[in-house]
PDB file of N, CA and C in Angstrom:
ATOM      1  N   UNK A   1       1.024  -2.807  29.051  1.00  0.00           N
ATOM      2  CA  UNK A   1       1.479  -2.700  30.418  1.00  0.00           C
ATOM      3  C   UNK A   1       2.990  -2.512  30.400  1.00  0.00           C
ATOM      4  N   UNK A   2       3.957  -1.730  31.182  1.00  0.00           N
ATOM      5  CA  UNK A   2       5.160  -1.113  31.387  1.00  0.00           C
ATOM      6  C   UNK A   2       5.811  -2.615  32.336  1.00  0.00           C
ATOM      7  N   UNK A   3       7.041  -2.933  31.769  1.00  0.00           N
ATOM      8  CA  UNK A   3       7.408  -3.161  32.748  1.00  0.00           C
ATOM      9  C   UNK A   3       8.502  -3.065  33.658  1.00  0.00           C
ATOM     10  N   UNK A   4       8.884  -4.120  34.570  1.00  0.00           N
ATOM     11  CA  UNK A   4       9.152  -2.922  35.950  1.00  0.00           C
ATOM     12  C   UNK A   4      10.245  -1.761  35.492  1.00  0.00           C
ATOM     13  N   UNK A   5      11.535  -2.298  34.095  1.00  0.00           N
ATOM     14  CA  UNK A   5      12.541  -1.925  33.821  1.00  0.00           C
ATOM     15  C   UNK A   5      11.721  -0.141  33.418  1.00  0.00           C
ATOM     16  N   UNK A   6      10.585  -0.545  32.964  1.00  0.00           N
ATOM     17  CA  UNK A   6      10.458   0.851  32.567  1.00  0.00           C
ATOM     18  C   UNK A   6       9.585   1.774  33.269  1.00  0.00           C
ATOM     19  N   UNK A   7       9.413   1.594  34.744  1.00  0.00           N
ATOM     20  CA  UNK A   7       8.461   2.004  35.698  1.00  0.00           C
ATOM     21  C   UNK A   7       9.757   2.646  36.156  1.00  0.00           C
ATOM     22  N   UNK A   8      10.978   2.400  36.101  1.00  0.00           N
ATOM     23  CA  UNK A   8      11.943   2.814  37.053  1.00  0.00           C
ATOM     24  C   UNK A   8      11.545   4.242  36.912  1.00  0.00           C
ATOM     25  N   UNK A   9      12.993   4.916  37.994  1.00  0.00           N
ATOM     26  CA  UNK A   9      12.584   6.188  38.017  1.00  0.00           C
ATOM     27  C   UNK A   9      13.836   6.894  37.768  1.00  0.00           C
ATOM     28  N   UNK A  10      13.887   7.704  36.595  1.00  0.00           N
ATOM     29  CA  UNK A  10      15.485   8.703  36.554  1.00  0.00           C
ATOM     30  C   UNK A  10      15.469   9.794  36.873  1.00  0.00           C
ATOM     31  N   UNK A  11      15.962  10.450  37.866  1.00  0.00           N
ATOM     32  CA  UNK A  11      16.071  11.822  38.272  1.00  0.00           C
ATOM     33  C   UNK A  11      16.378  12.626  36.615  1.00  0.00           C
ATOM     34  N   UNK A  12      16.128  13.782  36.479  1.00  0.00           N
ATOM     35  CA  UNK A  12      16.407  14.702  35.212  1.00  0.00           C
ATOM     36  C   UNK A  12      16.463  15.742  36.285  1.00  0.00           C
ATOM     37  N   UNK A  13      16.932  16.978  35.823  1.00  0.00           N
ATOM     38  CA  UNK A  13      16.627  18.226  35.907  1.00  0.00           C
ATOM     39  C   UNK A  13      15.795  19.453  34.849  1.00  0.00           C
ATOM     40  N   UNK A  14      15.323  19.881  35.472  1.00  0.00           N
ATOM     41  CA  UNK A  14      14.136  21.084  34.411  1.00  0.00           C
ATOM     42  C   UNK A  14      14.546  22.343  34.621  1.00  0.00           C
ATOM     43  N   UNK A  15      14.504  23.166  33.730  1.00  0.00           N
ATOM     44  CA  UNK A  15      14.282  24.818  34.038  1.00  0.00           C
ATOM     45  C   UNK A  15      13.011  25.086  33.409  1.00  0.00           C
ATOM     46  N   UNK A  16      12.411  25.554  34.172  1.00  0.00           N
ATOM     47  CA  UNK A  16      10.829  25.784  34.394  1.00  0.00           C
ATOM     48  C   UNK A  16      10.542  27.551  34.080  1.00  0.00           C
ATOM     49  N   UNK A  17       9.639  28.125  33.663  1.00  0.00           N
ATOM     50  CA  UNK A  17       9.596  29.399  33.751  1.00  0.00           C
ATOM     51  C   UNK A  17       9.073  29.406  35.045  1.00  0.00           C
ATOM     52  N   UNK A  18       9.295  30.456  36.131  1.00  0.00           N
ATOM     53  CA  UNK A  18       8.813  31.092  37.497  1.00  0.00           C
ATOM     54  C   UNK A  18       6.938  30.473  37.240  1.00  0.00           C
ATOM     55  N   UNK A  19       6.640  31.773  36.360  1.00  0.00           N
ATOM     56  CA  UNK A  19       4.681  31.595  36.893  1.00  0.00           C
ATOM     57  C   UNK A  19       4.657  29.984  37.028  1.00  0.00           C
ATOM     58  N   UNK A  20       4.809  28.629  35.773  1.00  0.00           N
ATOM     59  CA  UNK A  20       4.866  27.587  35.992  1.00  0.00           C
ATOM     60  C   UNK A  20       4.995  26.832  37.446  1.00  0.00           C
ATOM     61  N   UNK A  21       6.138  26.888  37.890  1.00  0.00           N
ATOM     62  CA  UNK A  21       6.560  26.326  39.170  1.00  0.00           C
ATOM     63  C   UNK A  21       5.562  26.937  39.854  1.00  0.00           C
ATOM     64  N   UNK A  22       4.932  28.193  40.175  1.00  0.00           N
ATOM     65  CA  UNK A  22       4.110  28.730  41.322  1.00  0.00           C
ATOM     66  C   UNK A  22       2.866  28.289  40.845  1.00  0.00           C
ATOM     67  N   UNK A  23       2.532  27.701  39.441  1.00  0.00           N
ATOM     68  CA  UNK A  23       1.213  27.094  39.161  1.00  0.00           C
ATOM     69  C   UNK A  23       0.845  25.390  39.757  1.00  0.00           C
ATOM     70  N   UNK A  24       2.451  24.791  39.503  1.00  0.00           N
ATOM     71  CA  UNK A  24       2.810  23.495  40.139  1.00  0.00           C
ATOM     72  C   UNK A  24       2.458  23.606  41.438  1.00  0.00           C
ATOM     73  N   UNK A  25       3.525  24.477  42.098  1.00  0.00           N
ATOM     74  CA  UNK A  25       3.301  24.372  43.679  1.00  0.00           C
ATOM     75  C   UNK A  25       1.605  24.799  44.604  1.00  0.00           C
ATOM     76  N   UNK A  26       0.897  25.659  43.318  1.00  0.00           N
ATOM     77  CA  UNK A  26      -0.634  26.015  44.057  1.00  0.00           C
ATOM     78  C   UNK A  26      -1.295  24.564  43.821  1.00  0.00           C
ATOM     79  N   UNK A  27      -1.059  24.164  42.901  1.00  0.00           N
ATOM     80  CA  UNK A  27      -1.871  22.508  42.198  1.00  0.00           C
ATOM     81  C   UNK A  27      -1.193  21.413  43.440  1.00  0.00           C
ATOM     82  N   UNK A  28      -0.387  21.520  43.711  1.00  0.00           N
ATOM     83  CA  UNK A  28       0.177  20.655  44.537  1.00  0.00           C
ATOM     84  C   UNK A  28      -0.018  20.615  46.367  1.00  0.00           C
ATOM     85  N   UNK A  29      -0.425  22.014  46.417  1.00  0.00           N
ATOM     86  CA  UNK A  29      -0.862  21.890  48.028  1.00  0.00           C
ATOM     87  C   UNK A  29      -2.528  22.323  47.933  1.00  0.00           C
ATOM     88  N   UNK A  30      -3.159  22.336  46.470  1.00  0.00           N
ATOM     89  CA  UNK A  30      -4.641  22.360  46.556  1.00  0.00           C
ATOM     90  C   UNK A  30      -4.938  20.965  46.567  1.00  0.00           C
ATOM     91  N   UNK A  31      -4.181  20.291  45.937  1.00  0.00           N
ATOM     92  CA  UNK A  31      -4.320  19.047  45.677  1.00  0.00           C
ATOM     93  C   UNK A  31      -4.029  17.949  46.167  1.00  0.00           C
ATOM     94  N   UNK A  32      -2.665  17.685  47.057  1.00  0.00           N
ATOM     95  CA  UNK A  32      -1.450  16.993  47.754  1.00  0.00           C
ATOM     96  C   UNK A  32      -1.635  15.953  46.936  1.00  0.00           C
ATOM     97  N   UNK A  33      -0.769  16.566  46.147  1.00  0.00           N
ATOM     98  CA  UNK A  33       0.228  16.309  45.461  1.00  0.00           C
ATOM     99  C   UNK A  33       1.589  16.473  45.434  1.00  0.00           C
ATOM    100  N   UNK A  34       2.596  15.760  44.511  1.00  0.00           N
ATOM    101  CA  UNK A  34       4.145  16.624  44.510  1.00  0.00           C
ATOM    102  C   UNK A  34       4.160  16.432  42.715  1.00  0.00           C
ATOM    103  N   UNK A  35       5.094  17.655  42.663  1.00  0.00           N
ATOM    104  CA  UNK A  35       5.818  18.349  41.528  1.00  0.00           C
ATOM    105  C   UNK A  35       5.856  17.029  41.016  1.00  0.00           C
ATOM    106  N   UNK A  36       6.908  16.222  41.249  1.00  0.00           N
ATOM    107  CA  UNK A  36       6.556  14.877  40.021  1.00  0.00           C
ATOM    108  C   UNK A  36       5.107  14.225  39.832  1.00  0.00           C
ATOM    109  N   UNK A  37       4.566  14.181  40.281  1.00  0.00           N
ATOM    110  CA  UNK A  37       3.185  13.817  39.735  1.00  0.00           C
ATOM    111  C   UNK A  37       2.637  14.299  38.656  1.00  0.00           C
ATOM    112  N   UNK A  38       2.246  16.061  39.018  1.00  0.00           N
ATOM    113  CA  UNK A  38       1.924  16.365  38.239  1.00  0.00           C
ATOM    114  C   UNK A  38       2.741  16.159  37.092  1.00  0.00           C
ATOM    115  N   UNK A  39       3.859  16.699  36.960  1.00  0.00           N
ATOM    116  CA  UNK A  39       4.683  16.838  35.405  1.00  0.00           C
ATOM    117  C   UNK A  39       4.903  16.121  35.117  1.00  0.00           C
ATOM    118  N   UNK A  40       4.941  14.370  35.740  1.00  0.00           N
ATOM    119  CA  UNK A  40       4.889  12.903  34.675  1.00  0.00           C
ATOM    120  C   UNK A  40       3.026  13.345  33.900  1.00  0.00           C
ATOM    121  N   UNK A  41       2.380  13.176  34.821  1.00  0.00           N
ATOM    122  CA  UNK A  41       1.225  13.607  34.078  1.00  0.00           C
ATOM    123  C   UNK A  41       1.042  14.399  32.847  1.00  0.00           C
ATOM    124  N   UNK A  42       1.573  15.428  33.357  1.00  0.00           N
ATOM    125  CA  UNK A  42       1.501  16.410  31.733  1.00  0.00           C
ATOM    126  C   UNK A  42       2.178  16.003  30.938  1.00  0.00           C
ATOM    127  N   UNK A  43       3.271  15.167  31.196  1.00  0.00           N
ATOM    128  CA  UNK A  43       4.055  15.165  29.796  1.00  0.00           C
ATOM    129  C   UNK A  43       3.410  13.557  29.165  1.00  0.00           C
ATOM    130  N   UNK A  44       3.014  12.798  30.008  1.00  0.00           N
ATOM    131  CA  UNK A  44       2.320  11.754  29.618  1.00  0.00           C
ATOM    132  C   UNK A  44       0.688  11.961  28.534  1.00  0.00           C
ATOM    133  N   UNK A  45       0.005  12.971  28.843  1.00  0.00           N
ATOM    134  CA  UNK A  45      -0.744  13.571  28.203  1.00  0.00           C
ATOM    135  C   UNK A  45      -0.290  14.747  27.269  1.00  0.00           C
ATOM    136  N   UNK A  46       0.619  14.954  27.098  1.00  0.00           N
ATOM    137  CA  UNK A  46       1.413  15.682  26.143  1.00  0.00           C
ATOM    138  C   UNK A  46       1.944  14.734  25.360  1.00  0.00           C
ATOM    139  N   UNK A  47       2.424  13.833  25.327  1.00  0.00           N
ATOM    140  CA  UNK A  47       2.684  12.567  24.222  1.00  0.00           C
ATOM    141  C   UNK A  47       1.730  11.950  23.725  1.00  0.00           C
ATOM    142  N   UNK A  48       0.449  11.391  24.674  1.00  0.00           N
ATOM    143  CA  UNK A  48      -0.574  10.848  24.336  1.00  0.00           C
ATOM    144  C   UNK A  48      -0.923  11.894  23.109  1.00  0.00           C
ATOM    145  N   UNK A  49      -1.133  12.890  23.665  1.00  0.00           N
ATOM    146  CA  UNK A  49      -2.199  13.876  22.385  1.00  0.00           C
ATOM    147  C   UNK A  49      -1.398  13.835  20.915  1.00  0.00           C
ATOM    148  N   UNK A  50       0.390  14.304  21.317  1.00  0.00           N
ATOM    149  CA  UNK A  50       0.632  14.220  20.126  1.00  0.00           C
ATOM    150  C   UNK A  50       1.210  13.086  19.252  1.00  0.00           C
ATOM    151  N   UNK A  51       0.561  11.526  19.672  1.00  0.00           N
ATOM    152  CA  UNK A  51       0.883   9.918  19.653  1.00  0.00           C
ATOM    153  C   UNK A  51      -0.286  10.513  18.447  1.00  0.00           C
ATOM    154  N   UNK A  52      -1.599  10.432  19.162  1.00  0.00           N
ATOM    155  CA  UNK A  52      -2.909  10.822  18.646  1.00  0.00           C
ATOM    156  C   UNK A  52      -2.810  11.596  17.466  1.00  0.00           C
ATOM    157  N   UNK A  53      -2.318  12.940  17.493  1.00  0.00           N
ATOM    158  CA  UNK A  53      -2.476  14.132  16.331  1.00  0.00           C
ATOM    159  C   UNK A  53      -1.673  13.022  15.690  1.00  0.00           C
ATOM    160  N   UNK A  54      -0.428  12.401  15.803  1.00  0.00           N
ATOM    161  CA  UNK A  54       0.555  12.230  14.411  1.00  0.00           C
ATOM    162  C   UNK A  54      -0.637  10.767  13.722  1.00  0.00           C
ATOM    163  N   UNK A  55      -1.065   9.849  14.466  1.00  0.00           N
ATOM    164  CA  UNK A  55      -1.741   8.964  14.091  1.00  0.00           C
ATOM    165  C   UNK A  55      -2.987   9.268  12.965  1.00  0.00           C
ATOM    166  N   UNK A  56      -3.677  10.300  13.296  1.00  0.00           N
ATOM    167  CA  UNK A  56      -5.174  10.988  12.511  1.00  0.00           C
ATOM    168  C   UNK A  56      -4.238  11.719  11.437  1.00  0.00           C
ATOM    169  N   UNK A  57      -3.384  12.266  11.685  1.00  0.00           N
ATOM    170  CA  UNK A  57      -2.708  13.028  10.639  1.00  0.00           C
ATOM    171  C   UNK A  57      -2.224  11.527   9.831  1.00  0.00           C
ATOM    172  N   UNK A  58      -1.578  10.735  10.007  1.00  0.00           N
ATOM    173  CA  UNK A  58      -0.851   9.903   8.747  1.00  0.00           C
ATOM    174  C   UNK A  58      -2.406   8.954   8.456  1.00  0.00           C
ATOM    175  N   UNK A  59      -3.597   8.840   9.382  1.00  0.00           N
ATOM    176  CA  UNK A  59      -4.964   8.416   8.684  1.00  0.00           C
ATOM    177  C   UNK A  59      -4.908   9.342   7.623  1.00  0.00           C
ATOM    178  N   UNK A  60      -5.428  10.604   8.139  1.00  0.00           N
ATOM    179  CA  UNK A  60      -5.729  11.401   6.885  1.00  0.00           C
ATOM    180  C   UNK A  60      -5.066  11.879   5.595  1.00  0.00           C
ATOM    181  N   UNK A  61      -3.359  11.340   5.873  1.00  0.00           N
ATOM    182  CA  UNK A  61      -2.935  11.295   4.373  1.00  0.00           C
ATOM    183  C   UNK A  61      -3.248  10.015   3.582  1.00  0.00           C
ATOM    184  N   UNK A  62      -3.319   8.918   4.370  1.00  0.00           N
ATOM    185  CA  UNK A  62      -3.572   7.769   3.583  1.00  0.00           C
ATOM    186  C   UNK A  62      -4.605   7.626   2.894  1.00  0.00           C
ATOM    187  N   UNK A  63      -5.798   8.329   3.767  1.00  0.00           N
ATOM    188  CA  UNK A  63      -7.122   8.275   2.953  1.00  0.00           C
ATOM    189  C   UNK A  63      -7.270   8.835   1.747  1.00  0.00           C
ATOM    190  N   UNK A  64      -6.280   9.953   2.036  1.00  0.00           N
ATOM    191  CA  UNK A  64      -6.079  10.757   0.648  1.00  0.00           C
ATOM    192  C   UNK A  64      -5.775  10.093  -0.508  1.00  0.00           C
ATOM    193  N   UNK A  65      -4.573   9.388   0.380  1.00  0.00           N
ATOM    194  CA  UNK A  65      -3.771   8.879  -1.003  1.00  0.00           C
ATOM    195  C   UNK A  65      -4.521   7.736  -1.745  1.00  0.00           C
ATOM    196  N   UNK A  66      -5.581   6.949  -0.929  1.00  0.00           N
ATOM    197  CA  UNK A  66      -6.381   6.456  -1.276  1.00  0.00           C
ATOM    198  C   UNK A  66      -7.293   6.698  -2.311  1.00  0.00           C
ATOM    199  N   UNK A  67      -7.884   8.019  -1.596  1.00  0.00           N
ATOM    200  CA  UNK A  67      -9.014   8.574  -2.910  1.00  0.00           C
ATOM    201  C   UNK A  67      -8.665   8.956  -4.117  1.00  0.00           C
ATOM    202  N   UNK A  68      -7.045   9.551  -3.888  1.00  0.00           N
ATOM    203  CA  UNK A  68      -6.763   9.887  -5.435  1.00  0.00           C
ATOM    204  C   UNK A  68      -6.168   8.476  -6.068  1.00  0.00           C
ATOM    205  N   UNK A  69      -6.106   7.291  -5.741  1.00  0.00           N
ATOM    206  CA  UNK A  69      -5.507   5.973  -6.626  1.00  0.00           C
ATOM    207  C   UNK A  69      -7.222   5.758  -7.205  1.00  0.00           C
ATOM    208  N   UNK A  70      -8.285   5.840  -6.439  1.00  0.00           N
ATOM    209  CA  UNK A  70      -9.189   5.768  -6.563  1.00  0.00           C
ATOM    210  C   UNK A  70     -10.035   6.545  -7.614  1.00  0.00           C
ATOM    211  N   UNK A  71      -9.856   7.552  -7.420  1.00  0.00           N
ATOM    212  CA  UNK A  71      -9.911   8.900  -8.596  1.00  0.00           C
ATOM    213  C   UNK A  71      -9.243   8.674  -9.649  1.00  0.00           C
ATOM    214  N   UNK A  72      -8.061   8.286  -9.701  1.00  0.00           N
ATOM    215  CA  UNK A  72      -6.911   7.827 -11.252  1.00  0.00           C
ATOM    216  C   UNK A  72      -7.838   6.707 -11.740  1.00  0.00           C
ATOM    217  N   UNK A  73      -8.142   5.906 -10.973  1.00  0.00           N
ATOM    218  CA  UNK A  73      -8.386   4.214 -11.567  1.00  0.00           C
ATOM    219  C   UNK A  73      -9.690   4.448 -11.588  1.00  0.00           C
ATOM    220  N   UNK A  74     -10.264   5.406 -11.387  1.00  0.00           N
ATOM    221  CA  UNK A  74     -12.207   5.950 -12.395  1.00  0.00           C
ATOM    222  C   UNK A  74     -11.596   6.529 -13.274  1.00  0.00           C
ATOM    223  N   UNK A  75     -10.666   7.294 -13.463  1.00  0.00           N
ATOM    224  CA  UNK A  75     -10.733   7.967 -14.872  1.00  0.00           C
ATOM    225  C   UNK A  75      -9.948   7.592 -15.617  1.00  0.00           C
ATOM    226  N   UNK A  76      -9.084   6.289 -15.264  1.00  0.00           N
ATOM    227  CA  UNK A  76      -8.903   5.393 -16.349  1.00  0.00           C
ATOM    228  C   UNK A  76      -9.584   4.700 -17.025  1.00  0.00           C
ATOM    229  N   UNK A  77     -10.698   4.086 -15.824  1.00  0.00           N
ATOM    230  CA  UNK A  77     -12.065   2.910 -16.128  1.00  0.00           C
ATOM    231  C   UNK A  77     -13.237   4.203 -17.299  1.00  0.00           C
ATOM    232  N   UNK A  78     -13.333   4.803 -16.916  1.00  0.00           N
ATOM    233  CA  UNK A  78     -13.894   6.389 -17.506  1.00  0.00           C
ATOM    234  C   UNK A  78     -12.841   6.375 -19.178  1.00  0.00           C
ATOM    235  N   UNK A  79     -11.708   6.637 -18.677  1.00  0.00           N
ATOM    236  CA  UNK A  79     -11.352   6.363 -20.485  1.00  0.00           C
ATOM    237  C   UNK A  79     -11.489   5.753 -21.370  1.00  0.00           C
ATOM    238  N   UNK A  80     -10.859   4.227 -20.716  1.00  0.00           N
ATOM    239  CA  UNK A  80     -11.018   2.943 -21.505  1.00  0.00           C
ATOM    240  C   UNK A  80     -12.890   2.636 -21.238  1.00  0.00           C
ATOM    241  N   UNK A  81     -13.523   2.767 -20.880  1.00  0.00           N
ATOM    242  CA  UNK A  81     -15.173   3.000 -21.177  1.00  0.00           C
ATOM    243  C   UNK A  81     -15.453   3.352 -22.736  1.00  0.00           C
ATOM    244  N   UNK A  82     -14.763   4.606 -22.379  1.00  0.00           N
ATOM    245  CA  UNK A  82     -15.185   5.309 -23.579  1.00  0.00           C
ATOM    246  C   UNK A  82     -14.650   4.943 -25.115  1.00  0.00           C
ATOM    247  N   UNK A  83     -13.293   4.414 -24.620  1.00  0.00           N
ATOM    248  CA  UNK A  83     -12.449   3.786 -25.898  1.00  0.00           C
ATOM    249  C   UNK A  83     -13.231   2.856 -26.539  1.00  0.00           C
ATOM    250  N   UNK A  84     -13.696   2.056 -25.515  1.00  0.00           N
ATOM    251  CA  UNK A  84     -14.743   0.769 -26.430  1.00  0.00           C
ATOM    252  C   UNK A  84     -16.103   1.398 -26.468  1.00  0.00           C
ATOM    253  N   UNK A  85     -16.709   2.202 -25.989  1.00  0.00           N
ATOM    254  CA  UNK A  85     -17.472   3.033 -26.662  1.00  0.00           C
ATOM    255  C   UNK A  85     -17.073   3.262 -28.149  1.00  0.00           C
ATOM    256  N   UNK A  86     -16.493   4.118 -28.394  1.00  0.00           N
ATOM    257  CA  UNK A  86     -16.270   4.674 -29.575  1.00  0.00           C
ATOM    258  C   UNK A  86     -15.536   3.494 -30.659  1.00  0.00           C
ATOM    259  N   UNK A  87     -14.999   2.698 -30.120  1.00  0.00           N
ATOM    260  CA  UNK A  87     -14.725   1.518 -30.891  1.00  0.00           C
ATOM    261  C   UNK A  87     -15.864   0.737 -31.347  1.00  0.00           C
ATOM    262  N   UNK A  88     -16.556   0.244 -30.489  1.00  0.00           N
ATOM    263  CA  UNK A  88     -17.857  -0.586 -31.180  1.00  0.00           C
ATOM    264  C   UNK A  88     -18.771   0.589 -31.678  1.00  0.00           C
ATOM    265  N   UNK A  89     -18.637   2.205 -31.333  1.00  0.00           N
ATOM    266  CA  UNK A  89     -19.834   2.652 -32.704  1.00  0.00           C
ATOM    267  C   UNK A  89     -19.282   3.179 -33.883  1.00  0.00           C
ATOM    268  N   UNK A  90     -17.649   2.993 -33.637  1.00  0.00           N
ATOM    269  CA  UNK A  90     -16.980   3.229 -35.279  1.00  0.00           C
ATOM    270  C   UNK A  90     -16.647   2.265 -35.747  1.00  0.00           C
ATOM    271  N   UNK A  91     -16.873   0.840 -34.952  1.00  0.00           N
ATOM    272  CA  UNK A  91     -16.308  -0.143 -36.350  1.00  0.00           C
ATOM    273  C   UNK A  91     -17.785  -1.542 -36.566  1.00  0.00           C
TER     274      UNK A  91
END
C-alpha cells in the first residue's frame, strides 16, 4: 500500500506524438475519463510488465546458473565414480 507521501501528485510535462494525444482524447470522451488517468495507467502497467519481464528474466538466469553448478557437480560425482571404479578394479 502507497502512502499518502507517495499518492501525492507532481505536475510533469510530456511531448506526446499528435496521433497519441487524439487516441487519449477519443479514450477519454468514449470513456469520461481525463488524460491523467489514462497515462498514470499506462505507465503503471508499463512498469508492472517490465517489474515482471526483469523478474522471469533474472528467474531464468538463476535457474541456469543452477543447472550448470548442477551439471559440474554430476560430472565431477561422474569422475570421481569412476576414479574409484578403476581404483578398486586395478588394485
Amino acid at each position: 500500500m502507497l502512502s499518502v507521501e507517495q499518492l501525492e501528485k507532481q505536475q510533469v510535462g510530456l511531448r506526446l506524438p499528435k496521433y497519441l494525444v487524439d487516441d487519449i482524447d477519443a479514450f477519454t470522451e468514449k470513456y469520461s475519463v481525463n488524460r491523467t488517468d489514462i497515462i498514470t495507467e499506462a505507465i503503471k502497467s508499463y512498469i508492472s510488465e517490465q517489474k515482471s519481464k526483469l523478474f522471469y528474466d533474472n528467474f531464468e538466469n538463476a535457474a541456469q546458473e543452477l543447472q550448470e553448478i548442477r551439471s559440474s557437480k554430476k560430472d565431477k560425482e561422474i569422475q570421481s565414480l569412476n576414479g574409484l571404479i578403476d581404483e578398486l578394479e586395478n588394485h
